[in-house]
Protein backbone atom coordinates (compact mmCIF):
# COMPACT_ATOMS: atom_id res chain seq x y z
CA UNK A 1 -3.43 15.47 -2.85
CA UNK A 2 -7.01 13.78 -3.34
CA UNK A 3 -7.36 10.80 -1.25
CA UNK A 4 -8.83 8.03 -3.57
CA UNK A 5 -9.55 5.77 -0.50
CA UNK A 6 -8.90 3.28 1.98
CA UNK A 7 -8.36 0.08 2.14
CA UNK A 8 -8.83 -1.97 5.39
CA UNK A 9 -6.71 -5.83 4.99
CA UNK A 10 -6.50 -8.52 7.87
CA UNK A 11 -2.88 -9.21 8.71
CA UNK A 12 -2.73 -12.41 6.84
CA UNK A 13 -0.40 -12.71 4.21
CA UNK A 14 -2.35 -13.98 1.47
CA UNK A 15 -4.37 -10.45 2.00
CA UNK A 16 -1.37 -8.63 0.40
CA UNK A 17 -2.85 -9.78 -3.42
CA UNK A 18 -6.37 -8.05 -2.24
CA UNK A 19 -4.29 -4.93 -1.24
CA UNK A 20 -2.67 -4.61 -4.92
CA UNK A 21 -5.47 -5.61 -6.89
CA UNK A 22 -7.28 -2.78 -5.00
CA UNK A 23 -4.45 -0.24 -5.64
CA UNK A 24 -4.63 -0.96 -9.13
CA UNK A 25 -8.31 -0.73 -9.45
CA UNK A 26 -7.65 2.78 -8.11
CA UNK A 27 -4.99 3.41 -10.44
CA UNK A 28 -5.84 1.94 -13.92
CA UNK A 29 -8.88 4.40 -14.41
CA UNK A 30 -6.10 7.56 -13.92
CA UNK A 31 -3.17 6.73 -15.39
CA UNK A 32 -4.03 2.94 -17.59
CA UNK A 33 -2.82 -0.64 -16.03
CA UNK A 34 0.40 -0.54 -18.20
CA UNK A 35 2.19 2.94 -16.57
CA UNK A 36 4.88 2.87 -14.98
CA UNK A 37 3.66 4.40 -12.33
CA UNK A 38 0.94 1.76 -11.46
CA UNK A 39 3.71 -0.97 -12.14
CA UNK A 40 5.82 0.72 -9.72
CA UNK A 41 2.94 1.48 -6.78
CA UNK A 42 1.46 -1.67 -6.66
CA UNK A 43 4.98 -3.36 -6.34
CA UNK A 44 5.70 -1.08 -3.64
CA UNK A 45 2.41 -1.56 -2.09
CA UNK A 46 3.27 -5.07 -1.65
CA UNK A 47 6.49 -4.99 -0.46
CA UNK A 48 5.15 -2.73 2.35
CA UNK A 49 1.97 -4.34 3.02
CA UNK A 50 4.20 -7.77 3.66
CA UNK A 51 6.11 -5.95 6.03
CA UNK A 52 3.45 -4.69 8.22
CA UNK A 53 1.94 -7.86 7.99
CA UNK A 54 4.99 -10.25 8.78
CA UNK A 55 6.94 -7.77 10.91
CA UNK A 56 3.39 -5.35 13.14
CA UNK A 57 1.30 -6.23 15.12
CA UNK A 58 -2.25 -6.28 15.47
CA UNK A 59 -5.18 -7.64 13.57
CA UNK A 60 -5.78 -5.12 10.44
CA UNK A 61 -3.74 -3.13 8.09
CA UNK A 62 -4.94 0.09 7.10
CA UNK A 63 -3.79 1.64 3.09
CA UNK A 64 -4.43 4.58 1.88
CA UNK A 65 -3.94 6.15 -1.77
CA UNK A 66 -3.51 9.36 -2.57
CA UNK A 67 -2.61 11.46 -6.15
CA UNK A 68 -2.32 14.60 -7.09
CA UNK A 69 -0.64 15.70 -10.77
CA UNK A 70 2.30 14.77 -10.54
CA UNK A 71 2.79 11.71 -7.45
CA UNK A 72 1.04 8.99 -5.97
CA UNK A 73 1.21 8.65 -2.24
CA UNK A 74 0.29 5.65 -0.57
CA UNK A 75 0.49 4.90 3.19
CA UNK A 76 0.52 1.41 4.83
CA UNK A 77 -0.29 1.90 8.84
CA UNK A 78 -0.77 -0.98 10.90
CA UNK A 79 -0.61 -1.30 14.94
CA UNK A 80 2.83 -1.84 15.76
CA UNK A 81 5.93 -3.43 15.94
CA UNK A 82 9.30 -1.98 16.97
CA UNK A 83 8.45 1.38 15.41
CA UNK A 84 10.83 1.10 12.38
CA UNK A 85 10.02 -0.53 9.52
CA UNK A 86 11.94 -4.21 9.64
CA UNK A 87 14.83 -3.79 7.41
CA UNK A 88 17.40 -6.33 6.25
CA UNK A 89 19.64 -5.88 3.29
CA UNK A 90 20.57 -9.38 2.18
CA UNK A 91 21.37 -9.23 -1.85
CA UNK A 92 21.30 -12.89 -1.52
CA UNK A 93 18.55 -13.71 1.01
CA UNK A 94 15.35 -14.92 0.11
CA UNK A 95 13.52 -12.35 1.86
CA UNK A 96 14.72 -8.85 3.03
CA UNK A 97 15.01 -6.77 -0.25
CA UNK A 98 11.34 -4.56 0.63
CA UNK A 99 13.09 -1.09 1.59
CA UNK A 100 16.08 -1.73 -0.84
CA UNK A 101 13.64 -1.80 -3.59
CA UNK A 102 11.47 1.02 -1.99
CA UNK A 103 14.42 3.18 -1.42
CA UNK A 104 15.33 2.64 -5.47
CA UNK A 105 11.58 3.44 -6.89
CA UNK A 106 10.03 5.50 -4.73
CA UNK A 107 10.47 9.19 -5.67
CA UNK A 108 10.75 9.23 -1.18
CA UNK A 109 9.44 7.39 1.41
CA UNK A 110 9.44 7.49 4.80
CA UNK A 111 7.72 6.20 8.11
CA UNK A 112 6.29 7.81 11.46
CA UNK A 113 5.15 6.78 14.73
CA UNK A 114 1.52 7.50 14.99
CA UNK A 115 -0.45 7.12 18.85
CA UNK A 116 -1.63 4.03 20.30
CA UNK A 117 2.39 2.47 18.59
CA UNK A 118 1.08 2.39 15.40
CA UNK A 119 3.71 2.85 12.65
CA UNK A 120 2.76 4.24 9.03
CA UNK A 121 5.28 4.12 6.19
CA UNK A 122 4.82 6.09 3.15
CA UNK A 123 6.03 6.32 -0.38
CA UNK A 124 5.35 8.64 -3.23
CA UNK A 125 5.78 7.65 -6.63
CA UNK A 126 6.31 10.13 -9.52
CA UNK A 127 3.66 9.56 -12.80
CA UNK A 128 3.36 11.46 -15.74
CA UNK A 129 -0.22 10.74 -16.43
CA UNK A 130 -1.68 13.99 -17.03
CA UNK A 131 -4.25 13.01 -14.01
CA UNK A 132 -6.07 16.52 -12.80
CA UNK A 133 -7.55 15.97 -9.74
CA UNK A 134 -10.93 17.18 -11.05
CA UNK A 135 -10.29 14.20 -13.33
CA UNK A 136 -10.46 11.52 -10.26
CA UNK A 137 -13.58 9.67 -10.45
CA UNK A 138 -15.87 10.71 -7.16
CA UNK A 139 -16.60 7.44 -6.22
CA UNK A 140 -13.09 6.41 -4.93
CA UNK A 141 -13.01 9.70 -3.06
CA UNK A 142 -12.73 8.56 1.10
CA UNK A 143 -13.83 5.30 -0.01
CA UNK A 144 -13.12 2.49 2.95
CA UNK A 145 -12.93 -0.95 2.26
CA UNK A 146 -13.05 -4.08 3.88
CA UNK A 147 -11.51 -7.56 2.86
CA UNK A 148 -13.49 -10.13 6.02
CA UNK A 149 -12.11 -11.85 7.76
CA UNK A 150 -11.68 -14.99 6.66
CA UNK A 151 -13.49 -17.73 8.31
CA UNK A 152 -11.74 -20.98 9.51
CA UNK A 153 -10.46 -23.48 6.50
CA UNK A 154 -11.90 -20.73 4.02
CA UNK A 155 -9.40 -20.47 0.98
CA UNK A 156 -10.30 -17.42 -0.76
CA UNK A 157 -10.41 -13.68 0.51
CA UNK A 158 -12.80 -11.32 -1.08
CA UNK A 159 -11.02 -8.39 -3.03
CA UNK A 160 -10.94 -5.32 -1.09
């Protein structure tokens, strides 16, 4: 799979919008903003993200995107928490439906330990694209980004 980048989010909730529009800015030039595939890995994307946000600990969330011709991989790795991903399965609930919904898109997922406590879950989502990876613009390739920290009182986040 070629790694189309990084992305590097304070664990902040209102960070999880900076995570998806960057997904999809890595995305859209592959397979188009309307495939299903980008639909479906940018909604997965924030279901994890949320839940390494909300449920790890630590300061920073790490994503990474991957693709290859047939999947899109993306990992969501931040520094710890119970090492398993928080999982509640409440049709009803107002919260708790992130793995359900990962479990019914995703192609697979799964999650690891990783040193230091860390815990990475994964997902891979199936496209139909046509996307070579000689086709994969070079300037994504290993890219790492950073969204800042916000400062105190500051309402907007820069995009990833």
């Amino acid at each position: 799979m070629k790694h189309l980048g990084t992305c590097v989010v304070p664990s902040a909730p209102q960070n999880v919008a900076n995570g998806r529009r960057w997904l999809l800015g890595c995305l859209e030039p592959l397979l188009g903003a309307e495939h299903s595939a980008c639909e479906d890995s940018v909604l997965l994307l924030s279901e994890t993200l949320t839940n390494a946000i909300v449920h790890g600990k630590g300061n920073l969330v790490e994503v990474d995107a991957y693709v290859d011709t047939a999947s899109i991989r993306i990992e969501v790795t931040d520094e710890g928490g119970d090492g398993v991903p928080h999982h509640v399965d409440d049709p009803h609930g107002e919260h708790g439906r992130g793995l359900p919904i990962l479990s019914t898109l995703a192609k697979s997922w799964g999650f690891e330990q990783l040193d230091g406590g860390r815990l990475r879950v994964w997902f891979e989502v199936p496209h139909t694209g046509g996307c070579t990876p000689a086709a994969i613009p070079s300037r994504h390739d290993g890219v790492r980004e950073e969204v800042p920290t916000p400062s105190p009182g500051a309402a907007h986040v820069s995009d990833c």
